[in-house]
Protein backbone atom coordinates (compact mmCIF):
# COMPACT_ATOMS: atom_id res chain seq x y z
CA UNK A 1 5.23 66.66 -46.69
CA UNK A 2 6.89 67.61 -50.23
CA UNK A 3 7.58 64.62 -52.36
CA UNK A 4 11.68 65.78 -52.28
CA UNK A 5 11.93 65.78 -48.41
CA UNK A 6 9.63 62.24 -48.59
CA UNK A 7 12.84 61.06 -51.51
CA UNK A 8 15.31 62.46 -48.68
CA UNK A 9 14.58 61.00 -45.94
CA UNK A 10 13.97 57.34 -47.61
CA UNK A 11 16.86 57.86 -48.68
CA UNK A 12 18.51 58.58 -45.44
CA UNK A 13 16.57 55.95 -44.20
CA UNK A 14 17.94 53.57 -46.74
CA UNK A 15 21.45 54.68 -45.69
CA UNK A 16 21.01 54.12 -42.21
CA UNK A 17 20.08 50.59 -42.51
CA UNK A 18 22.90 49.62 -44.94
CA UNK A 19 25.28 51.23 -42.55
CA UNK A 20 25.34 48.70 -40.31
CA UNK A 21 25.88 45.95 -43.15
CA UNK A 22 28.97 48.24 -43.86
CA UNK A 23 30.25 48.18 -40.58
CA UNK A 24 30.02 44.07 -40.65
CA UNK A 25 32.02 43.61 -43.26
CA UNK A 26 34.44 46.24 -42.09
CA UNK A 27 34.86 44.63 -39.15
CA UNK A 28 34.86 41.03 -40.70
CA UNK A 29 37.61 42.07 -43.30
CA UNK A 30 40.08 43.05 -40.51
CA UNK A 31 39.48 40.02 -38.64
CA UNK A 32 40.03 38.39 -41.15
CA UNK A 33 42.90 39.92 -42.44
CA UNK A 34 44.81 40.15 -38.85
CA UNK A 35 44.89 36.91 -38.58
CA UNK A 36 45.97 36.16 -42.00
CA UNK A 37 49.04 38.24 -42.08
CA UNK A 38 52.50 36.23 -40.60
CA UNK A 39 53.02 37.20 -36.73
CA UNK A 40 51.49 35.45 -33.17
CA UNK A 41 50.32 38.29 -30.96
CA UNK A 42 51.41 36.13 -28.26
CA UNK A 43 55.27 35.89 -29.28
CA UNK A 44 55.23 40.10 -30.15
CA UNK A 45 54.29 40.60 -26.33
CA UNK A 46 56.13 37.77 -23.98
CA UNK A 47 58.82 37.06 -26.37
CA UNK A 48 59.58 33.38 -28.84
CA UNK A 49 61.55 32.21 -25.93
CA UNK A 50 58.81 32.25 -23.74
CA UNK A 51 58.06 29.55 -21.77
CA UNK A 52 55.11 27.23 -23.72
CA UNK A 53 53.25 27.09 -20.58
CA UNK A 54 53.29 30.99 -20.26
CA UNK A 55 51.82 31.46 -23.81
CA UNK A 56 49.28 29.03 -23.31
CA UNK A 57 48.21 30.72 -20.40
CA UNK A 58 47.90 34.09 -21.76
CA UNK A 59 46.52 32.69 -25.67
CA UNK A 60 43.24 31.28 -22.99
CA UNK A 61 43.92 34.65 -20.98
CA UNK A 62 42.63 36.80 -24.17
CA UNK A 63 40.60 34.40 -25.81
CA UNK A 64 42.53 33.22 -28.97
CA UNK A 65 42.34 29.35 -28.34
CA UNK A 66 39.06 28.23 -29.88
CA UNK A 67 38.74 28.11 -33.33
CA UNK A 68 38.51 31.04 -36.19
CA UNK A 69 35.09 30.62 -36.06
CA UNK A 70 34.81 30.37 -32.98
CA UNK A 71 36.80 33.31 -31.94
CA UNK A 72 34.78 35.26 -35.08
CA UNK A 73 31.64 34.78 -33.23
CA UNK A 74 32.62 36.03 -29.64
CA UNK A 75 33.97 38.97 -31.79
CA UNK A 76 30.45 40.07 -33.72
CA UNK A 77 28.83 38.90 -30.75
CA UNK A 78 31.04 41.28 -28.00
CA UNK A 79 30.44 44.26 -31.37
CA UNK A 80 26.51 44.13 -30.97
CA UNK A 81 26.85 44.81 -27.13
CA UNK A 82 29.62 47.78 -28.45
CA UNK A 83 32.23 45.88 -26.74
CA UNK A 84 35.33 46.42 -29.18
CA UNK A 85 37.23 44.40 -26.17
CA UNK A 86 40.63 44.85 -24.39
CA UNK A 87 44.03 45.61 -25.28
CA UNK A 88 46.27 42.24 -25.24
CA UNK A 89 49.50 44.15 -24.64
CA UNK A 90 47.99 46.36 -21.85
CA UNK A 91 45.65 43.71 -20.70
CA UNK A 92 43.72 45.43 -18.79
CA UNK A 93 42.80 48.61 -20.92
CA UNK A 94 39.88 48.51 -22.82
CA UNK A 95 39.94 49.62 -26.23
CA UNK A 96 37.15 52.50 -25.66
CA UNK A 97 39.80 53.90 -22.83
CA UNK A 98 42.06 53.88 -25.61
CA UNK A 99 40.04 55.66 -28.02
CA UNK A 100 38.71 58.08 -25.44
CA UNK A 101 42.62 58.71 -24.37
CA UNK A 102 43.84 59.26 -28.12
CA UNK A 103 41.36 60.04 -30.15
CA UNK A 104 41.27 63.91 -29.15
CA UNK A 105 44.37 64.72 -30.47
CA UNK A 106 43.44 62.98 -33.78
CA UNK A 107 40.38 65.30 -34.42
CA UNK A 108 42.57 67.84 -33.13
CA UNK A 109 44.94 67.58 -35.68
CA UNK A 110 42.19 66.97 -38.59
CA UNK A 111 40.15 69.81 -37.84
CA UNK A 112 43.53 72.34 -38.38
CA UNK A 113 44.63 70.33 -41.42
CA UNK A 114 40.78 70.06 -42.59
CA UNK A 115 41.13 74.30 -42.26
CA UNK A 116 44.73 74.81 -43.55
CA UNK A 117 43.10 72.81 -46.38
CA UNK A 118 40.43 74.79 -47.03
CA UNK A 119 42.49 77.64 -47.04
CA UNK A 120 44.72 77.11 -49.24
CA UNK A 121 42.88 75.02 -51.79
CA UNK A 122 39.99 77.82 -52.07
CA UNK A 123 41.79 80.52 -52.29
CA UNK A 124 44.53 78.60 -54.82
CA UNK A 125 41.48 77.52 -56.80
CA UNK A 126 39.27 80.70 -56.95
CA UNK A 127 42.29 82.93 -58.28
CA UNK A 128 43.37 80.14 -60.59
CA UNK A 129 39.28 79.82 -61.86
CA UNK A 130 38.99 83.77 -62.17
CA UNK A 131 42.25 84.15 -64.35
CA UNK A 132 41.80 81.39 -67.05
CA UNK A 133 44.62 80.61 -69.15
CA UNK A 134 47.24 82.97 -67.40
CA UNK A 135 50.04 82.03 -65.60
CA UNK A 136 47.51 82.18 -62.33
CA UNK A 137 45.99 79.31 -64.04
CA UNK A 138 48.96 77.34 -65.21
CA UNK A 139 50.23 77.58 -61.28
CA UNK A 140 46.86 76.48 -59.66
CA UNK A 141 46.99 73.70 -62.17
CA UNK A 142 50.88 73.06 -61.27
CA UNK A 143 50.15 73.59 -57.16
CA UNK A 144 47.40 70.72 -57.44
CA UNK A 145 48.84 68.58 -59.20
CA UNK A 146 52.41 68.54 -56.78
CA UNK A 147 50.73 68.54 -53.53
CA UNK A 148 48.62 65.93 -54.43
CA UNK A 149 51.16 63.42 -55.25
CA UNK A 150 53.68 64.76 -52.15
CA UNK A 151 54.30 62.21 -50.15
CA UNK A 152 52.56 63.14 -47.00
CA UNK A 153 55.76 61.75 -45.11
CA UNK A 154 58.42 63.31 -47.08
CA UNK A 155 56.44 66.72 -46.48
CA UNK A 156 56.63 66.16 -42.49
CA UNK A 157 60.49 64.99 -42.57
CA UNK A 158 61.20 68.10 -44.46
CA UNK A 159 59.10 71.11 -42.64
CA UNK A 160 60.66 69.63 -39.01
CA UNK A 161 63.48 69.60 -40.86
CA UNK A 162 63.64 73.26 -41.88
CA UNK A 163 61.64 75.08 -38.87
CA UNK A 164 62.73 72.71 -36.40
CA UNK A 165 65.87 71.45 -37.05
CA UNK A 166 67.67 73.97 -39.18
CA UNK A 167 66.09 77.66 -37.57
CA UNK A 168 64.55 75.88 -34.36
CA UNK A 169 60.77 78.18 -34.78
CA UNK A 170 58.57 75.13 -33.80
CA UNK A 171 58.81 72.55 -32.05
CA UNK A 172 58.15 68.57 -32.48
CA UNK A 173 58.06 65.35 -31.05
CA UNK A 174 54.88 65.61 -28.98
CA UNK A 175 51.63 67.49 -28.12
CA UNK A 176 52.40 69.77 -25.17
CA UNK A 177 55.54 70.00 -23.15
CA UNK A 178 55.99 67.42 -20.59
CA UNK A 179 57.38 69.90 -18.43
CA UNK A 180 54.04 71.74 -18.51
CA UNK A 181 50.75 70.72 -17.52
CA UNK A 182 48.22 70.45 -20.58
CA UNK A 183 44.39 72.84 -20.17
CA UNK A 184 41.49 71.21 -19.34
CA UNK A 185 38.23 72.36 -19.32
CA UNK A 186 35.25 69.57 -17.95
CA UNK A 187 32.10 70.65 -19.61
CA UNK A 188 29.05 69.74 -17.53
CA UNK A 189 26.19 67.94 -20.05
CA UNK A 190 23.38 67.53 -18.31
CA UNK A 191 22.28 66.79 -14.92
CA UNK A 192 20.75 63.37 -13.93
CA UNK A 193 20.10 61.51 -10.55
CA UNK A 194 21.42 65.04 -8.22
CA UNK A 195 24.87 63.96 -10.04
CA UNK A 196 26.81 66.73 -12.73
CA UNK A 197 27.53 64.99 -15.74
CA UNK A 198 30.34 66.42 -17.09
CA UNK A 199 32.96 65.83 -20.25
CA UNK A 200 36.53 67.45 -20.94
CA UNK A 201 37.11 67.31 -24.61
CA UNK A 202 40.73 66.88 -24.72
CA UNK A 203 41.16 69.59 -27.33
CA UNK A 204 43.73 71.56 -26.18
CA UNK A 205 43.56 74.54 -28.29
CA UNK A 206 39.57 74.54 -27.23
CA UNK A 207 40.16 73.83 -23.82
CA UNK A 208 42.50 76.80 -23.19
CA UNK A 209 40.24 78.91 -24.63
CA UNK A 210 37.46 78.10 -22.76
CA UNK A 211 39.98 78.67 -19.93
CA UNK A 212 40.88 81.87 -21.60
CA UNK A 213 44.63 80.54 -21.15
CA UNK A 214 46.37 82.27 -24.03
CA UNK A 215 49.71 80.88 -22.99
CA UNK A 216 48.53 77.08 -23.24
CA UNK A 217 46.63 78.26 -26.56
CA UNK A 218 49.62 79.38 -28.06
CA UNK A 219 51.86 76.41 -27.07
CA UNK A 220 49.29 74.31 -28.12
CA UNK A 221 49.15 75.89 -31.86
CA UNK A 222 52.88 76.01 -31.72
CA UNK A 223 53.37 71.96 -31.66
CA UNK A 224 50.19 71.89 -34.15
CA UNK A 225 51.71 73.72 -37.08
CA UNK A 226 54.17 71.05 -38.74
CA UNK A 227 51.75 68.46 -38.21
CA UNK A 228 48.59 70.26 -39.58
CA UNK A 229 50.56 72.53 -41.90
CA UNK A 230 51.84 68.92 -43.36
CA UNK A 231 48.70 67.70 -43.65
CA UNK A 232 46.77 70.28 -45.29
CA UNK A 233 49.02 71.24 -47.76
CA UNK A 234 48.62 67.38 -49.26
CA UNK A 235 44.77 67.50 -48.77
CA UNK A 236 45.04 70.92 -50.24
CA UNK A 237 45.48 69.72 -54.12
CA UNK A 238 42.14 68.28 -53.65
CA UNK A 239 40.20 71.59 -52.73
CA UNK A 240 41.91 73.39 -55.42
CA UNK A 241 41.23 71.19 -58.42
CA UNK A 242 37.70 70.99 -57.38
CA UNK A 243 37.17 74.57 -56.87
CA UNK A 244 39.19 75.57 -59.71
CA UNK A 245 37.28 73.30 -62.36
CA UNK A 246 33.68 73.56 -60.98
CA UNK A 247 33.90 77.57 -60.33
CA UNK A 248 34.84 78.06 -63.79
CA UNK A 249 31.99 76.12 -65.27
CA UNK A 250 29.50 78.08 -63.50
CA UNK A 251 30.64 81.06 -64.74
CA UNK A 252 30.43 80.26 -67.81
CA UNK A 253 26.98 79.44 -67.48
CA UNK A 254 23.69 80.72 -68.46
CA UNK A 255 22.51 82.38 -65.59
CA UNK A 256 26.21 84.20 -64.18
CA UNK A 257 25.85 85.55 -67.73
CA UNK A 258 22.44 87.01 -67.43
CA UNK A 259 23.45 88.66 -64.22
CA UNK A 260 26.13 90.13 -65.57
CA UNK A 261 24.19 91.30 -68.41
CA UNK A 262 21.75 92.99 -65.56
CA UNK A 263 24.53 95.18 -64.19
CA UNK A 264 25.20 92.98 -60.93
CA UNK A 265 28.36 93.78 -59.18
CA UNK A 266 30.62 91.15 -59.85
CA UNK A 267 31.52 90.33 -56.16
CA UNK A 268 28.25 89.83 -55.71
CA UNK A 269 27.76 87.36 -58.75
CA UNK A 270 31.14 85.98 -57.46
CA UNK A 271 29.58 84.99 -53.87
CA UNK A 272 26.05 85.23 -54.43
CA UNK A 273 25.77 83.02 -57.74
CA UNK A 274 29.29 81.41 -58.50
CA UNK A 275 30.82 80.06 -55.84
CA UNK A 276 27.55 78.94 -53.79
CA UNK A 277 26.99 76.47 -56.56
CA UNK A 278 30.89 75.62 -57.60
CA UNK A 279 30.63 74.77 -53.55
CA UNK A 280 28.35 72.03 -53.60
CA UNK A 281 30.71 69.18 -55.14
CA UNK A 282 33.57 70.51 -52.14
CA UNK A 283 30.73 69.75 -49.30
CA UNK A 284 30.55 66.33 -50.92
CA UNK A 285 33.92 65.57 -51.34
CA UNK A 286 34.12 65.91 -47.69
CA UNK A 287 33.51 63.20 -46.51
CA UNK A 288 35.89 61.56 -48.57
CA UNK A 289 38.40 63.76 -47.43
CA UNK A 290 37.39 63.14 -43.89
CA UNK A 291 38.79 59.24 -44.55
CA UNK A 292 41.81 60.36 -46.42
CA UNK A 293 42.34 62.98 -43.40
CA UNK A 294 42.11 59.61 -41.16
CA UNK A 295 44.25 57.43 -42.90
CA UNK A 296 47.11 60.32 -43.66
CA UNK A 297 46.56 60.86 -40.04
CA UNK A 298 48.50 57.79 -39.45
CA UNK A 299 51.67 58.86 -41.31
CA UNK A 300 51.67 62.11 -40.11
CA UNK A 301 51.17 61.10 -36.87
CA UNK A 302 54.13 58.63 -37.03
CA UNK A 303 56.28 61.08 -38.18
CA UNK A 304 55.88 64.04 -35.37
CA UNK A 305 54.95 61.19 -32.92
CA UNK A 306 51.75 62.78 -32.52
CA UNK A 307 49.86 60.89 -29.30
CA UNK A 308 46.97 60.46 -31.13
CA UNK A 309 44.44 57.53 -32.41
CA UNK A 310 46.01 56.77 -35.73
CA UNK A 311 49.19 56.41 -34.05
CA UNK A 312 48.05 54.02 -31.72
CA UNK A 313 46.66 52.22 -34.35
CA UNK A 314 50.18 51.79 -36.04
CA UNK A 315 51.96 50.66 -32.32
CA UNK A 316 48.91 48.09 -32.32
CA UNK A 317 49.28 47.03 -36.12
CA UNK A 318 53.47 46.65 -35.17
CA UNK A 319 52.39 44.54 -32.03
CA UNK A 320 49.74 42.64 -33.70
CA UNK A 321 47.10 43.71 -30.48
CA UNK A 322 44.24 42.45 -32.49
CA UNK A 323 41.32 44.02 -30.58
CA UNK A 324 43.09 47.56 -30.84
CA UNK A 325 43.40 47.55 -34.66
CA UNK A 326 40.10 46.37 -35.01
CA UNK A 327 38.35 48.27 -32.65
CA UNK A 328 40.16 51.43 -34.15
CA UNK A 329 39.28 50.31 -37.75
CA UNK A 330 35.48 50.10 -36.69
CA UNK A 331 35.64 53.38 -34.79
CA UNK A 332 36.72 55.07 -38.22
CA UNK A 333 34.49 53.53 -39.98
CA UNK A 334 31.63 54.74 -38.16
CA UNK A 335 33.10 58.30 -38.49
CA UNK A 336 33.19 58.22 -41.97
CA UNK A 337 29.84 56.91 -42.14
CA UNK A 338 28.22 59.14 -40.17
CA UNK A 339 30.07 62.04 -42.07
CA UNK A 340 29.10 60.71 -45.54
CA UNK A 341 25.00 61.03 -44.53
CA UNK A 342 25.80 63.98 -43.19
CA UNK A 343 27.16 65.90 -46.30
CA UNK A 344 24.29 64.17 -48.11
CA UNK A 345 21.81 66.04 -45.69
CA UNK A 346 24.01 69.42 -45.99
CA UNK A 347 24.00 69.14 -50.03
CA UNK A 348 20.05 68.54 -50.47
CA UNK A 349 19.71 71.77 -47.75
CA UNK A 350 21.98 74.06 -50.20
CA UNK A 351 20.88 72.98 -53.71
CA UNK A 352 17.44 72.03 -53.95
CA UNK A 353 17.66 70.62 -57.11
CA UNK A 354 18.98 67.33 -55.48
CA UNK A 355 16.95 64.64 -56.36
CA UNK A 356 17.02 60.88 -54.28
């Protein structure tokens, strides 16, 4: 085993261990912080003129009558048995239903934004990199500097406001008609005990074409542009100041210099030499995008009343259901943590000059 792959996997092992520690104080810090802020759960569900006898009941009913400690210590304790614990205004619904029921159209949304993002930012950072000091430049400059202070809000309110509203092209409000029946598509894992094991995604988009339904593909992309469009354009800015600053540098360097000198095509020094290594800083920035993608989820989400994850998260936030937001809050967490070693892994692959 080569000393680098020995220095990348202590280091991954390193990683792995701390994540946990990570996920503690995560996960302590909104406990903390839930029950800091003004509000009784209890009054947000049955009401202040509840009977006392009635709130009682229901306080014991969801465990929030012992002590902060106390109730901090049933709470790490139910989190090592991954039991992120019931829903206090839906009582019976555990917060992993919840997650499993919303969460799909969350990384449904994110992955078109993630690509709208791409999309734009690249190709606004490439021409912007390849034309220095023109007006290309100036404009790449200009585009990443606006969409990266948009508010992601204002963006929504005014795109349903044009397509929607004003020429009626798209439509908003949910994530499929109600009228219409959304694709599924159960995807069998594995086989254990004589018994199918099987999983539906809840991607829609996916789903249908697994079905090879274009109609419920195309409705389904039709009630995704706004949001993702909305999205990725504010994520965008990031993409294309990265691209646009790192791509330059390389070619100005040594070695895009000596292959020109060589008589390379220049598409090929472009994509072969250039933009492979002016690519390595967008991989990592990825998983820091991934978290800003989660927590602009919520706003976006919120404002075309997306059914997804970070919109349950606000309606749980607004009706102080403590094990929601914090089971939520953990459940990101552990996203972005898995994403962050994950781009670590994909950058040593690419440039083997990483060192750990």
């Amino acid at each position: 085993m080569s000393s680098r792959l020995k220095a990348l996997l202590y280091y991954i092992t390193a990683r792995l261990l701390l994540a946990p520690i990570m996920l503690w104080a995560i996960a302590s810090i909104v406990f903390l912080l839930m029950r800091a802020t003004p509000g009784d759960p209890i009054d947000a569900i049955l009401g202040p003129r509840a009977p006392e006898s009635v709130k009682v009941a229901l306080r014991e009913q969801v465990g929030l009558t012992g002590s902060l400690f106390s109730q901090y210590w049933e709470y790490m304790k139910d989190l090592l048995h991954f039991n992120l614990g019931k829903s206090i205004s839906t009582r019976e619904q555990t917060v992993w239903q919840i997650i499993k029921n919303f969460f799909p159209a969350t990384a449904e949304l994110a992955i078109y934004a993630l690509l709208i993002a791409l999309a734009i930012g690249l190709t606004v950072g490439i021409v912007a990199a390849l034309r220095p000091n023109t007006k290309w430049d100036v404009g790449g400059r200009l585009f990443g500097i606006i969409t990266y202070s948009l508010p992601l809000f204002w963006v929504g309110m005014i795109l349903q406001l044009i397509f929607s509203v004003q020429l009626g092209w798209l439509p908003i409000g949910t994530r499929f008609p109600a009228s219409a029946e959304p694709p599924t598509y159960p995807i069998n894992i594995f086989r254990i005990f004589e018994r199918d094991i099987t999983i539906d995604l809840g991607i829609y988009t996916i789903n249908a074409l697994l079905k090879g339904d274009w109609n419920s593909f195309w409705t389904s992309i039709q009630y995704l542009i706004l949001p993702a469009t909305s999205l990725g354009i504010v994520i965008s800015g990031i993409f294309e100041r990265i691209v646009r600053v790192n791509l330059r540098q390389t070619l100005q360097s040594d070695y895009v210099e000596a292959a020109k000198a060589r008589g390379i095509n220049p598409s090929a020094i472009l994509f072969n030499h250039a933009l492979k290594n002016a690519m390595i800083p967008v991989i990592t920035i990825l998983g820091l995008t991934l978290a800003s993608m989660l927590g602009g989820a919520v706003l976006t989400e919120v404002t075309f009343s997306w059914p997804g994850l970070a919109n349950r998260l606000f309606e749980a936030i607004s009706g102080r259901d403590y094990p929601v937001v914090q089971g939520i809050i953990v459940f990101f967490a552990i996203i972005v943590t898995i994403a962050s070693i994950l781009v670590d892994i994909i950058n040593a692959w690419i440039d083997p000059r990483i060192r750990y």
